[in-house]
PDB file of N, CA and C in Angstrom:
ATOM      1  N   UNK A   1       6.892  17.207   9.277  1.00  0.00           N
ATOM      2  CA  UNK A   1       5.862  16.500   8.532  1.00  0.00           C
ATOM      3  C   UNK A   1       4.789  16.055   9.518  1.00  0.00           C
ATOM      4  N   UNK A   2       3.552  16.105   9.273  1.00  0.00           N
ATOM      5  CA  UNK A   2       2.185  15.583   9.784  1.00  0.00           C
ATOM      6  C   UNK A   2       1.967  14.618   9.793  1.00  0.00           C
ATOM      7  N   UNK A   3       1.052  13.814  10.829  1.00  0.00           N
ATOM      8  CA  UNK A   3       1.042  12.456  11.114  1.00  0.00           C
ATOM      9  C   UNK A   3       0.293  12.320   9.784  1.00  0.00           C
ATOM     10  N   UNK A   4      -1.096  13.205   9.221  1.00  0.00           N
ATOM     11  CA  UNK A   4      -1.640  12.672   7.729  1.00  0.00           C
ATOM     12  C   UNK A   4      -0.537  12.791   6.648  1.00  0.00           C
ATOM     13  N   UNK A   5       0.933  13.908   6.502  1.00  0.00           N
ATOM     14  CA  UNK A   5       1.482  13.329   5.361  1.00  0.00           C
ATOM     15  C   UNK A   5       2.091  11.893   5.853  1.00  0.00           C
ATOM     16  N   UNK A   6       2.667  11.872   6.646  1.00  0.00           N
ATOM     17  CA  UNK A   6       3.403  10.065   6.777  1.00  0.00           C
ATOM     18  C   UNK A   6       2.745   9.226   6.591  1.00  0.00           C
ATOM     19  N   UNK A   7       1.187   9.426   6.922  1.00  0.00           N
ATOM     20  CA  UNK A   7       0.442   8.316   6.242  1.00  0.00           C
ATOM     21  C   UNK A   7       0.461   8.167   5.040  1.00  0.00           C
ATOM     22  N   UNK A   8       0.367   9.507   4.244  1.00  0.00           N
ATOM     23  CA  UNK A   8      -0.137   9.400   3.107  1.00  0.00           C
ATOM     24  C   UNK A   8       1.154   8.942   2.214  1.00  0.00           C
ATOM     25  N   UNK A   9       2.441   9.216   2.686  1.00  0.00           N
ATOM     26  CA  UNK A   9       3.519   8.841   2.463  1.00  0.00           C
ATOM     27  C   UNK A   9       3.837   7.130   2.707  1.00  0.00           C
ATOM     28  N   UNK A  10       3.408   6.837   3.376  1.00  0.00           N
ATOM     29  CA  UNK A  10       3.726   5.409   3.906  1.00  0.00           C
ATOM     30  C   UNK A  10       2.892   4.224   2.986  1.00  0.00           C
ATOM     31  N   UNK A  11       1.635   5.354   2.627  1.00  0.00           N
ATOM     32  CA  UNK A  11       0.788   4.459   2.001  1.00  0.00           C
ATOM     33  C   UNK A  11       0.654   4.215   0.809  1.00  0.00           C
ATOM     34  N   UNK A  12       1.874   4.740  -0.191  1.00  0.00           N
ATOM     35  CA  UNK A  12       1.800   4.476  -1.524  1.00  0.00           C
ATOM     36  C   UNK A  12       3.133   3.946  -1.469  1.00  0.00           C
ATOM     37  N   UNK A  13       3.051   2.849  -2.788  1.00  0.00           N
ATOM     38  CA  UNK A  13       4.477   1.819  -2.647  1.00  0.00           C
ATOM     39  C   UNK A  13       4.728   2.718  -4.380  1.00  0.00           C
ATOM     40  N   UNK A  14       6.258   2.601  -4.090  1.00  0.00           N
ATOM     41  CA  UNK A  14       7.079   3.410  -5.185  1.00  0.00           C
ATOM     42  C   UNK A  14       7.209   2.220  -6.258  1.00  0.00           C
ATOM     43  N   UNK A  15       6.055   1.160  -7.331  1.00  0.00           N
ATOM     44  CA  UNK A  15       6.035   0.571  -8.246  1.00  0.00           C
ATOM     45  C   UNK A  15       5.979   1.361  -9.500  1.00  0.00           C
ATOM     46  N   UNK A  16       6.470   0.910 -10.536  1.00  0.00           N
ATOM     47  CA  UNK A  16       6.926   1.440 -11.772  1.00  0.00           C
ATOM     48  C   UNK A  16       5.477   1.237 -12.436  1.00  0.00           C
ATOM     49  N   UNK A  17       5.076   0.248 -12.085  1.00  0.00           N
ATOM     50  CA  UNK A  17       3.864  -0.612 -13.405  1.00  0.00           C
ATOM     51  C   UNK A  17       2.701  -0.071 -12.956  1.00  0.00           C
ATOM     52  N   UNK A  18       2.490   0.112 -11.577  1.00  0.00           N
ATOM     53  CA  UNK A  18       1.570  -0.136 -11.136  1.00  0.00           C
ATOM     54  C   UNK A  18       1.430   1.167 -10.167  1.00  0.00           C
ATOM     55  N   UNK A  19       1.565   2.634 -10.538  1.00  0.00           N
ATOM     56  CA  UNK A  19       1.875   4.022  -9.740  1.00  0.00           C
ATOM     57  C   UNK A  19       0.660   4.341  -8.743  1.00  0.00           C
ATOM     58  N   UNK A  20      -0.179   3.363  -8.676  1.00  0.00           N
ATOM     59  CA  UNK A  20      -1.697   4.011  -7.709  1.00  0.00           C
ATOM     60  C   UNK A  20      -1.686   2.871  -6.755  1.00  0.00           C
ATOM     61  N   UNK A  21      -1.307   1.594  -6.310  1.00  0.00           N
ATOM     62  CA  UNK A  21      -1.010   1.107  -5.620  1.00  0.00           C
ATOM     63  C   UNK A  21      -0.853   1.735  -4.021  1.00  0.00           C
ATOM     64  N   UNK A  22      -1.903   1.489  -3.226  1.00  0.00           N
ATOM     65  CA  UNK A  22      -1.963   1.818  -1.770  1.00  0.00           C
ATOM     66  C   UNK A  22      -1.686   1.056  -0.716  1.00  0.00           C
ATOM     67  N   UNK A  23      -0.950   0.996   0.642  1.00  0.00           N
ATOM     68  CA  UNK A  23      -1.735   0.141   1.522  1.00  0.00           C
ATOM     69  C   UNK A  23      -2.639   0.615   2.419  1.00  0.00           C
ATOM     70  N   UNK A  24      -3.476  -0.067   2.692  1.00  0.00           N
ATOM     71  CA  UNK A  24      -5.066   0.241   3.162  1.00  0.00           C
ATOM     72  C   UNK A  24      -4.503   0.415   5.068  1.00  0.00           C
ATOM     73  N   UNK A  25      -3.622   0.400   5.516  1.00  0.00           N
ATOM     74  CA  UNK A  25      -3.501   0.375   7.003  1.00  0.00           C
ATOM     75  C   UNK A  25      -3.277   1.705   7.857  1.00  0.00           C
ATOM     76  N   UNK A  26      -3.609   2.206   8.793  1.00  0.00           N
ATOM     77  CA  UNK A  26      -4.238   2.841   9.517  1.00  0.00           C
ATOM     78  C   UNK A  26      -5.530   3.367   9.043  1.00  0.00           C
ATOM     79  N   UNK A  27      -6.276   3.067   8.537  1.00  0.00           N
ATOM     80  CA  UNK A  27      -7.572   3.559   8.433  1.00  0.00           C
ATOM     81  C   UNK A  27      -8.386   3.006  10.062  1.00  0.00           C
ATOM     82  N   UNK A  28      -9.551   3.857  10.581  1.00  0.00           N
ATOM     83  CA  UNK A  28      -9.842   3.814  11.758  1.00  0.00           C
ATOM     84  C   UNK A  28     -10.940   2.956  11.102  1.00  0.00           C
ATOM     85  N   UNK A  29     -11.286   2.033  12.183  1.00  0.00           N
ATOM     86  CA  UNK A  29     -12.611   0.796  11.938  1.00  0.00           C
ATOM     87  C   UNK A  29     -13.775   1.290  12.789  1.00  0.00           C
ATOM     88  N   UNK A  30     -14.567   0.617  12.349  1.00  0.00           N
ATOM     89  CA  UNK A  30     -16.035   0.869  13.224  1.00  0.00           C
ATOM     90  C   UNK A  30     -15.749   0.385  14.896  1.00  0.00           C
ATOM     91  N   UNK A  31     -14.576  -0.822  15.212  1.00  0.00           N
ATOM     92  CA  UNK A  31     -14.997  -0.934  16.772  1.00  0.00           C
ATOM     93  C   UNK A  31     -13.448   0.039  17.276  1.00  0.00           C
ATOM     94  N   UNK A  32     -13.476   1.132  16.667  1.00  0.00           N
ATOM     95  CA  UNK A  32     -12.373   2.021  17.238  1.00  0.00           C
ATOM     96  C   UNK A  32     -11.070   1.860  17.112  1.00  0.00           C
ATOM     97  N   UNK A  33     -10.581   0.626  16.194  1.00  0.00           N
ATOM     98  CA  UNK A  33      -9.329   0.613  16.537  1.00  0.00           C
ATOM     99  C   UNK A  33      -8.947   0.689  14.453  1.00  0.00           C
ATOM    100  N   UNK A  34      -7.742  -0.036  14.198  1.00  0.00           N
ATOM    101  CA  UNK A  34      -7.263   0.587  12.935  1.00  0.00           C
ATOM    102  C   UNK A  34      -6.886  -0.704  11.865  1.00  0.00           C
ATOM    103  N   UNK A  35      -6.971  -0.489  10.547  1.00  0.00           N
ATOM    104  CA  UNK A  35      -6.206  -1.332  10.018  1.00  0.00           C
ATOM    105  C   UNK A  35      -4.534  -1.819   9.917  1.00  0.00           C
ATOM    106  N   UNK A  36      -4.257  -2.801   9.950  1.00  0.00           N
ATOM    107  CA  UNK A  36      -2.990  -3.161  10.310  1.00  0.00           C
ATOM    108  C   UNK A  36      -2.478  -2.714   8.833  1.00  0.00           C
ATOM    109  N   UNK A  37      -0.831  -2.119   9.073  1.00  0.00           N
ATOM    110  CA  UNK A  37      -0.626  -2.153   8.024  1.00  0.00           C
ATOM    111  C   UNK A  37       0.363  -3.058   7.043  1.00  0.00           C
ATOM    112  N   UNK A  38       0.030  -2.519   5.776  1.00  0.00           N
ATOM    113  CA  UNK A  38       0.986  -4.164   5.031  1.00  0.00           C
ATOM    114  C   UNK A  38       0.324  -5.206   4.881  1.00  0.00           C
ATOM    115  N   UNK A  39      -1.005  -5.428   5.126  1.00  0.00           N
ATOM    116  CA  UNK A  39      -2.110  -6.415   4.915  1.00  0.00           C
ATOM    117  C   UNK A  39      -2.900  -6.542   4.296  1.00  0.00           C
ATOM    118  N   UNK A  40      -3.653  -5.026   3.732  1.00  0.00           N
ATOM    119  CA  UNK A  40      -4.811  -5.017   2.591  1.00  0.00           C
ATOM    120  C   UNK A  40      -4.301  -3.661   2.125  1.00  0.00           C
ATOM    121  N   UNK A  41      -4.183  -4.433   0.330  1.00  0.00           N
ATOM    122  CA  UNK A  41      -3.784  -3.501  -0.794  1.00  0.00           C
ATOM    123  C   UNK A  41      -5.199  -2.864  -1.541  1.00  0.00           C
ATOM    124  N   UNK A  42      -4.798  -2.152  -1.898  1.00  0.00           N
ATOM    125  CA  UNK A  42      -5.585  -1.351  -3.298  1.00  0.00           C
ATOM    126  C   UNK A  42      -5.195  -1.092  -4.312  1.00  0.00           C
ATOM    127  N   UNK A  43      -5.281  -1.700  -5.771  1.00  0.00           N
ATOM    128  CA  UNK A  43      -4.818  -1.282  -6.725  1.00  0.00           C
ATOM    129  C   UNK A  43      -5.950  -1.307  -7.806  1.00  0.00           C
ATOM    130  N   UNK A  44      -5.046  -0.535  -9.024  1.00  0.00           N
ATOM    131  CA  UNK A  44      -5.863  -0.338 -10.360  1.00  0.00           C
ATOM    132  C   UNK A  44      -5.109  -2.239 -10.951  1.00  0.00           C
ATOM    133  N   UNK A  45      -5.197  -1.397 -12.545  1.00  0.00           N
ATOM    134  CA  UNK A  45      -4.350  -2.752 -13.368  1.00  0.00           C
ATOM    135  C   UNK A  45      -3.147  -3.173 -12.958  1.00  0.00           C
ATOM    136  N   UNK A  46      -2.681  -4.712 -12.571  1.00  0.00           N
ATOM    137  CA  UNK A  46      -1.841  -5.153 -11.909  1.00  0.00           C
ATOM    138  C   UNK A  46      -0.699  -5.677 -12.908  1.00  0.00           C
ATOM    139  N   UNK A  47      -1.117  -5.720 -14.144  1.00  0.00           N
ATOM    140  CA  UNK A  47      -0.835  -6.736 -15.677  1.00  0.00           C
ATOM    141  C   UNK A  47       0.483  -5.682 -16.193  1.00  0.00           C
ATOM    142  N   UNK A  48       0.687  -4.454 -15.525  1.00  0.00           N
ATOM    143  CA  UNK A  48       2.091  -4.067 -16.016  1.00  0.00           C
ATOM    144  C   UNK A  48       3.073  -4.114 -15.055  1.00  0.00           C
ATOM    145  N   UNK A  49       3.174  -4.545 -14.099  1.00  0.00           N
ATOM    146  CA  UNK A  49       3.636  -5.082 -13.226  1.00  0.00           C
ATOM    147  C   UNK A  49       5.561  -5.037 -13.634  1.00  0.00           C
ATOM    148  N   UNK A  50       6.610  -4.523 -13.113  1.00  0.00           N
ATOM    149  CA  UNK A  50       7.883  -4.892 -13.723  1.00  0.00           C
ATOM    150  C   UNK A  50       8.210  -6.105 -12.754  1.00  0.00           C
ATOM    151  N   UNK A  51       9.625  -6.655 -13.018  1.00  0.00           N
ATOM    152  CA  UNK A  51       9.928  -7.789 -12.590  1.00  0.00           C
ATOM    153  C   UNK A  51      10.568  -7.299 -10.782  1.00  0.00           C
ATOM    154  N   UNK A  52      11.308  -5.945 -10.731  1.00  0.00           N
ATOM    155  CA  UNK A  52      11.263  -5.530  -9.592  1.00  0.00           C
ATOM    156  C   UNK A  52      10.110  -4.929  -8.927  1.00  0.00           C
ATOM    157  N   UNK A  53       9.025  -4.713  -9.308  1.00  0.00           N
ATOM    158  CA  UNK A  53       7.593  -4.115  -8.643  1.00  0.00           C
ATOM    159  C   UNK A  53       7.399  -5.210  -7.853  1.00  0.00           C
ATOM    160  N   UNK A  54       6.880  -6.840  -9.025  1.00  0.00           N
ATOM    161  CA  UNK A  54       6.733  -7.744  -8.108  1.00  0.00           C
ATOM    162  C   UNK A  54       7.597  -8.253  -7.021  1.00  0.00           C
ATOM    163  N   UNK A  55       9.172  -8.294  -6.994  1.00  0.00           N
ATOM    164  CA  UNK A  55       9.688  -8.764  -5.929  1.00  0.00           C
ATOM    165  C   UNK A  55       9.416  -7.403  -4.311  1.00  0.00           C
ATOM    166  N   UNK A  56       9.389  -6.199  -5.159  1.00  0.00           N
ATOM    167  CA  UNK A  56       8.339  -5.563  -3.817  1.00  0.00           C
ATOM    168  C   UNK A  56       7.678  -5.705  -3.302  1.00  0.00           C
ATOM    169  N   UNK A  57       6.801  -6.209  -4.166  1.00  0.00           N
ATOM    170  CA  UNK A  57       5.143  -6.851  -3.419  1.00  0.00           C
ATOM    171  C   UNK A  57       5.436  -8.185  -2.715  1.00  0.00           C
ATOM    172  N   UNK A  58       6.679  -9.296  -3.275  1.00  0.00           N
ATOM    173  CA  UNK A  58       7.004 -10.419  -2.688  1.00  0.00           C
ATOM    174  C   UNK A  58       6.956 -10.315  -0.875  1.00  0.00           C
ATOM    175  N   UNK A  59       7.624  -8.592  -0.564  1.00  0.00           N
ATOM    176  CA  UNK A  59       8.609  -8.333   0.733  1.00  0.00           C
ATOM    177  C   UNK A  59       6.855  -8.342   1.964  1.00  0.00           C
ATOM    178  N   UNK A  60       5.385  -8.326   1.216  1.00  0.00           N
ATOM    179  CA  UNK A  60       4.745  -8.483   1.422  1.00  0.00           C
ATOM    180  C   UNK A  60       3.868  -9.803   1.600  1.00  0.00           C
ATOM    181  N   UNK A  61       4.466 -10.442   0.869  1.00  0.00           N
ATOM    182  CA  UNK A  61       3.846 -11.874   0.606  1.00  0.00           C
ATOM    183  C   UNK A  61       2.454 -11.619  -0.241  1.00  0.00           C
ATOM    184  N   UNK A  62       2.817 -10.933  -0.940  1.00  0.00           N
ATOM    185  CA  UNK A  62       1.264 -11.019  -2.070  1.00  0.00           C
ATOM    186  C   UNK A  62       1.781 -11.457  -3.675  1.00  0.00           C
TER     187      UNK A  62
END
């Protein structure tokens, strides 16, 4: 596997409610270095959410 599939693998969380859910980390920044990951999400509608999706997102603190 390729360092872009593991990203691309790493970067979607396996939620039921909520299937487009990303995390935003390794993306490269303007002063050269990267986003941390596990820190900034991306999602669509959050409102179907199951009761185990959210304790996933808990393991995040969001």
């Amino acid at each position: 596997m390729s360092a872009d599939q593991t990203n691309t693998f790493q970067r979607r969380l396996d939620l039921e409610g909520a299937p487009n859910i990303r995390d935003l980390g390794g993306y490269a920044t303007a002063d050269g270095g990267t986003t941390r990951w596990g820190r900034i999400f991306r999602a669509g509608r959050l409102s179907a959410l199951t009761p185990s999706d959210k304790a996933t997102l808990q393991q995040f603190n969001l």
